[in-house]
N, C-alpha and C. Protein backbone atom coordinates (compact mmCIF):
# COMPACT_ATOMS: atom_id res chain seq x y z
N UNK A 1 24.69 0.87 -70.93
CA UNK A 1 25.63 -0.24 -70.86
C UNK A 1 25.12 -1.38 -71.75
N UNK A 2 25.72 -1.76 -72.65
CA UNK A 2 25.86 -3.04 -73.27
C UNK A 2 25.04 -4.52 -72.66
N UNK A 3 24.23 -4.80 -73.04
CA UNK A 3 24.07 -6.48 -72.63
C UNK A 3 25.33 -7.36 -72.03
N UNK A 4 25.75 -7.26 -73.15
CA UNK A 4 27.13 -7.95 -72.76
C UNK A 4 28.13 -7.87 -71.68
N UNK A 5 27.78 -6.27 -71.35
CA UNK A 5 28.80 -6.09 -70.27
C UNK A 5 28.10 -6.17 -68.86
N UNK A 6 26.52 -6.20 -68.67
CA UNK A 6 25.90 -6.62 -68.08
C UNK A 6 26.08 -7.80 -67.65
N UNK A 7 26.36 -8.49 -68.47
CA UNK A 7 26.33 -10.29 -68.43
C UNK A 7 27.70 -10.60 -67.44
N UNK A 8 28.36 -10.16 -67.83
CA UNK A 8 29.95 -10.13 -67.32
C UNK A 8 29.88 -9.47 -65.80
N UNK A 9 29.04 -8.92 -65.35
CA UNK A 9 29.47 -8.48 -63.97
C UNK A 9 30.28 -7.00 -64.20
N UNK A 10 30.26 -6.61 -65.54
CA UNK A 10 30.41 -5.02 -65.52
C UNK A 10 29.54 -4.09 -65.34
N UNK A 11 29.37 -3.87 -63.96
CA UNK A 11 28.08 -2.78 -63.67
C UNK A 11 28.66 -2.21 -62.37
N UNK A 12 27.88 -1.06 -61.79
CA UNK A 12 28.30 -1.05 -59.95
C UNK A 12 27.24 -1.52 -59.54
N UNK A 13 27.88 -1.50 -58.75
CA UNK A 13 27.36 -2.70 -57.00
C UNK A 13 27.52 -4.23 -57.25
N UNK A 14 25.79 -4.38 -56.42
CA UNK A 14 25.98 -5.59 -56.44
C UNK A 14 24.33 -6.04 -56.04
N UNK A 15 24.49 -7.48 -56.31
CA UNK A 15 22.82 -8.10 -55.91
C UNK A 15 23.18 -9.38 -55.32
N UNK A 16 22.69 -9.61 -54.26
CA UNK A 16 22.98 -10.70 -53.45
C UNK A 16 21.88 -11.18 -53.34
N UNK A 17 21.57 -12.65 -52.83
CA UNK A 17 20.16 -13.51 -52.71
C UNK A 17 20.45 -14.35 -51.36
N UNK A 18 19.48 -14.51 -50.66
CA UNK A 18 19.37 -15.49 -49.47
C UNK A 18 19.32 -16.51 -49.87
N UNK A 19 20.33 -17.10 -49.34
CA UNK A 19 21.06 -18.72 -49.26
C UNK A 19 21.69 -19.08 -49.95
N UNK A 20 22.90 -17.78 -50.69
CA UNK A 20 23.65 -18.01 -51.71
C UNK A 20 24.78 -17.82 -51.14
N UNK A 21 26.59 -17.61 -51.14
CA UNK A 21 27.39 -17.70 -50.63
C UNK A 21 27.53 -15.89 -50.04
N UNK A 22 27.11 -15.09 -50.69
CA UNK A 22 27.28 -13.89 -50.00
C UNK A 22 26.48 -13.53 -48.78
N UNK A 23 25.06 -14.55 -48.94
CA UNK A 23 24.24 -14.05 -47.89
C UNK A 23 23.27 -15.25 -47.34
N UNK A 24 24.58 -16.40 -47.05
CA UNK A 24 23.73 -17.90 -46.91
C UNK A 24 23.27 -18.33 -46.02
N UNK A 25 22.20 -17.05 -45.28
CA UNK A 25 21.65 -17.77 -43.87
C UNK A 25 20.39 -17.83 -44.96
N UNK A 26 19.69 -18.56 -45.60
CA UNK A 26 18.10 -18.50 -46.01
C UNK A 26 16.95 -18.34 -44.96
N UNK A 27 17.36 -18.10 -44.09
CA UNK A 27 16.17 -18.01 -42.71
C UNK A 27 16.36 -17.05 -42.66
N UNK A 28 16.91 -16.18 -43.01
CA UNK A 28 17.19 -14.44 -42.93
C UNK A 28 15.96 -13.90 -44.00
N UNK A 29 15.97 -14.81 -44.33
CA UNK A 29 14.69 -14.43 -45.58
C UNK A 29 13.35 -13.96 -45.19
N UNK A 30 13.25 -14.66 -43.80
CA UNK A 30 11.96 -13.95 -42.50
C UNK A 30 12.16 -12.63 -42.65
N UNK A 31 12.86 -12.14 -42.39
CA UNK A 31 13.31 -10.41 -41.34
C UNK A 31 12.34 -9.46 -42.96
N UNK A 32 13.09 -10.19 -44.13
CA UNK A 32 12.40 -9.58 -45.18
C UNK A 32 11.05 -9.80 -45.57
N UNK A 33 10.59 -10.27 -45.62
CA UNK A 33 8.98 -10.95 -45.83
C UNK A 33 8.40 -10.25 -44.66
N UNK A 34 8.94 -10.31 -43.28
CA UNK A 34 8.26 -9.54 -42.36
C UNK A 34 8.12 -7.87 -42.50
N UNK A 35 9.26 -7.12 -42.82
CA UNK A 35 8.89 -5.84 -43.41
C UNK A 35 8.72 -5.28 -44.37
N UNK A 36 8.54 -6.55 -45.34
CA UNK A 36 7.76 -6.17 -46.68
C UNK A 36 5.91 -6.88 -47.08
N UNK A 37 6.27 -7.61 -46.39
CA UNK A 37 4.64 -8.10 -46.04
C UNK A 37 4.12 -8.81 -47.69
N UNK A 38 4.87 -9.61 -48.39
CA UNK A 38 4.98 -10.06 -50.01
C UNK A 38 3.69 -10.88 -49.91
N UNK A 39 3.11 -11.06 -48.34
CA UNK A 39 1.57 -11.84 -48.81
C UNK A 39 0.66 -11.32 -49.43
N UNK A 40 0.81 -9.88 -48.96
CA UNK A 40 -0.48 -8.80 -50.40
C UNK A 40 -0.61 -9.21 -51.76
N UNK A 41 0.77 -9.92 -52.20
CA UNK A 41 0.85 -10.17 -53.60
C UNK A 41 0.63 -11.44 -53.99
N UNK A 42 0.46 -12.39 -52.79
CA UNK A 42 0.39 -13.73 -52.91
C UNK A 42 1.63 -14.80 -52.85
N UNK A 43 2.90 -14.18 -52.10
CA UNK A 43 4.22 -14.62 -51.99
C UNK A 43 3.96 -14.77 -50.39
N UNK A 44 4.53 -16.55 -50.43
CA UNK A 44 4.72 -16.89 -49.34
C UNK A 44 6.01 -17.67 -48.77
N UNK A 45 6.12 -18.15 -47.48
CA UNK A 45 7.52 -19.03 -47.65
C UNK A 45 7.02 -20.29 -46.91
N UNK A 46 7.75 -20.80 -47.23
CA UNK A 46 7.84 -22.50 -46.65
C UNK A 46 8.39 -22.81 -45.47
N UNK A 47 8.66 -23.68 -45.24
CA UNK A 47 8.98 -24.19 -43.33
C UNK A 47 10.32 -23.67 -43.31
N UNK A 48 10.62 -24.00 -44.89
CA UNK A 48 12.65 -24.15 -45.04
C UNK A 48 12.98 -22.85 -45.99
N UNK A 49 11.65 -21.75 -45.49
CA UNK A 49 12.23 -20.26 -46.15
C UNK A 49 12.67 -20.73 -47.39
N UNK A 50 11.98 -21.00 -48.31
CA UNK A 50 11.76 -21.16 -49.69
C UNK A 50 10.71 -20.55 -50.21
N UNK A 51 10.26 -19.61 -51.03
CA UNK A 51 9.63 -18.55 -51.66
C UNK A 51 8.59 -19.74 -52.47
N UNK A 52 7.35 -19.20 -52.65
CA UNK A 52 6.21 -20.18 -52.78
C UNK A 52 5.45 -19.26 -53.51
N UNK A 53 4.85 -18.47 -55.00
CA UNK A 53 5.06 -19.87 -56.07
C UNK A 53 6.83 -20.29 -56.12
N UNK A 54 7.11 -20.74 -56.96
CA UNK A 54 8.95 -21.33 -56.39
C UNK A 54 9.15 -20.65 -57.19
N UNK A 55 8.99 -19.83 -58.38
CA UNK A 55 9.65 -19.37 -59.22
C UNK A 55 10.17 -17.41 -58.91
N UNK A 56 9.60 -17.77 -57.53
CA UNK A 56 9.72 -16.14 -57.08
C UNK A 56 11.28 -15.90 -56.86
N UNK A 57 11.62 -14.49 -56.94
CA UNK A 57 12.56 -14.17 -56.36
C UNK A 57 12.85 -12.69 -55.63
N UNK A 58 13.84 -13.02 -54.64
CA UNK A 58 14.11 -11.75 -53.95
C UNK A 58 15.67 -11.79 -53.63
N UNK A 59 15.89 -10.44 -53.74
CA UNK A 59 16.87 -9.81 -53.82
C UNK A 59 17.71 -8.78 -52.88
N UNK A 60 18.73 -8.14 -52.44
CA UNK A 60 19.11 -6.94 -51.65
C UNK A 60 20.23 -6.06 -52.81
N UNK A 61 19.69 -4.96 -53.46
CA UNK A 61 20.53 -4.88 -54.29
C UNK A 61 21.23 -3.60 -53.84
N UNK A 62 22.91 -3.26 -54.09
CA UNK A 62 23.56 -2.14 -53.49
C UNK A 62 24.03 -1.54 -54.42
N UNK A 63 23.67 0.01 -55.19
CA UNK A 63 23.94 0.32 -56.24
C UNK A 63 25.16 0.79 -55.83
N UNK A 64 26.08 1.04 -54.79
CA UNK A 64 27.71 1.94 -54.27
C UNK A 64 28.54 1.44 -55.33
N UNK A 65 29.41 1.97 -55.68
CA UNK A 65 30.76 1.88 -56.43
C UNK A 65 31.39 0.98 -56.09
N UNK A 66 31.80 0.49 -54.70
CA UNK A 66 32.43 -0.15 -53.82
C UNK A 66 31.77 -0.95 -53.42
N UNK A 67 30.72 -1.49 -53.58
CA UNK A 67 29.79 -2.62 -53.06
C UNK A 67 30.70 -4.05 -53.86
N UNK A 68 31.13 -4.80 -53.17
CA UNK A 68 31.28 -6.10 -53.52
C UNK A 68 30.70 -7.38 -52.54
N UNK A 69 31.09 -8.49 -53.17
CA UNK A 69 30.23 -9.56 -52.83
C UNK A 69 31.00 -10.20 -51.55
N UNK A 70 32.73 -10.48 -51.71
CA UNK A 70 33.52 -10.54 -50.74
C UNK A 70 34.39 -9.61 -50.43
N UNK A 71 34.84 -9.15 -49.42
CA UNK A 71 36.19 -8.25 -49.28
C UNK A 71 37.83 -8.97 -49.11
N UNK A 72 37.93 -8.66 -50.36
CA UNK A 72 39.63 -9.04 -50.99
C UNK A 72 40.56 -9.30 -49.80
N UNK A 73 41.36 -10.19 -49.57
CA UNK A 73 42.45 -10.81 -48.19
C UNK A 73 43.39 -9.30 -47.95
């Protein structure tokens, strides 16, 4: 696939982030850190579940055909 069409949101699935509109509890961000254990690597979180160095990130990504971000009215 193309860069470009990458860029655009032409791909399947989907990637969602804690405390963004698809998945905006950011305290949900515990449940993950707890069964991935990211302190081995030196990733920690903050009082207000903020990822510490700050430039970290984490993700839930759903490669399905049908994976979207909202479901259509």
């Amino acid at each position: 696939m193309a860069l470009a069409d990458k860029l655009k949101g032409h791909y399947r699935g989907m990637r969602v982030s804690f405390g963004y509109p698809a998945c905006p509890e950011l305290s949900d961000q515990r449940i993950l850190f707890d069964l991935l254990d990211p302190a081995q690597i030196g990733l920690q979180l903050t009082e207000g579940f903020m990822m510490d160095p700050e430039a970290s990130v984490s993700a839930l990504v759903f490669h399905h055909p049908e994976a979207r971000y909202f479901k259509a009215g």
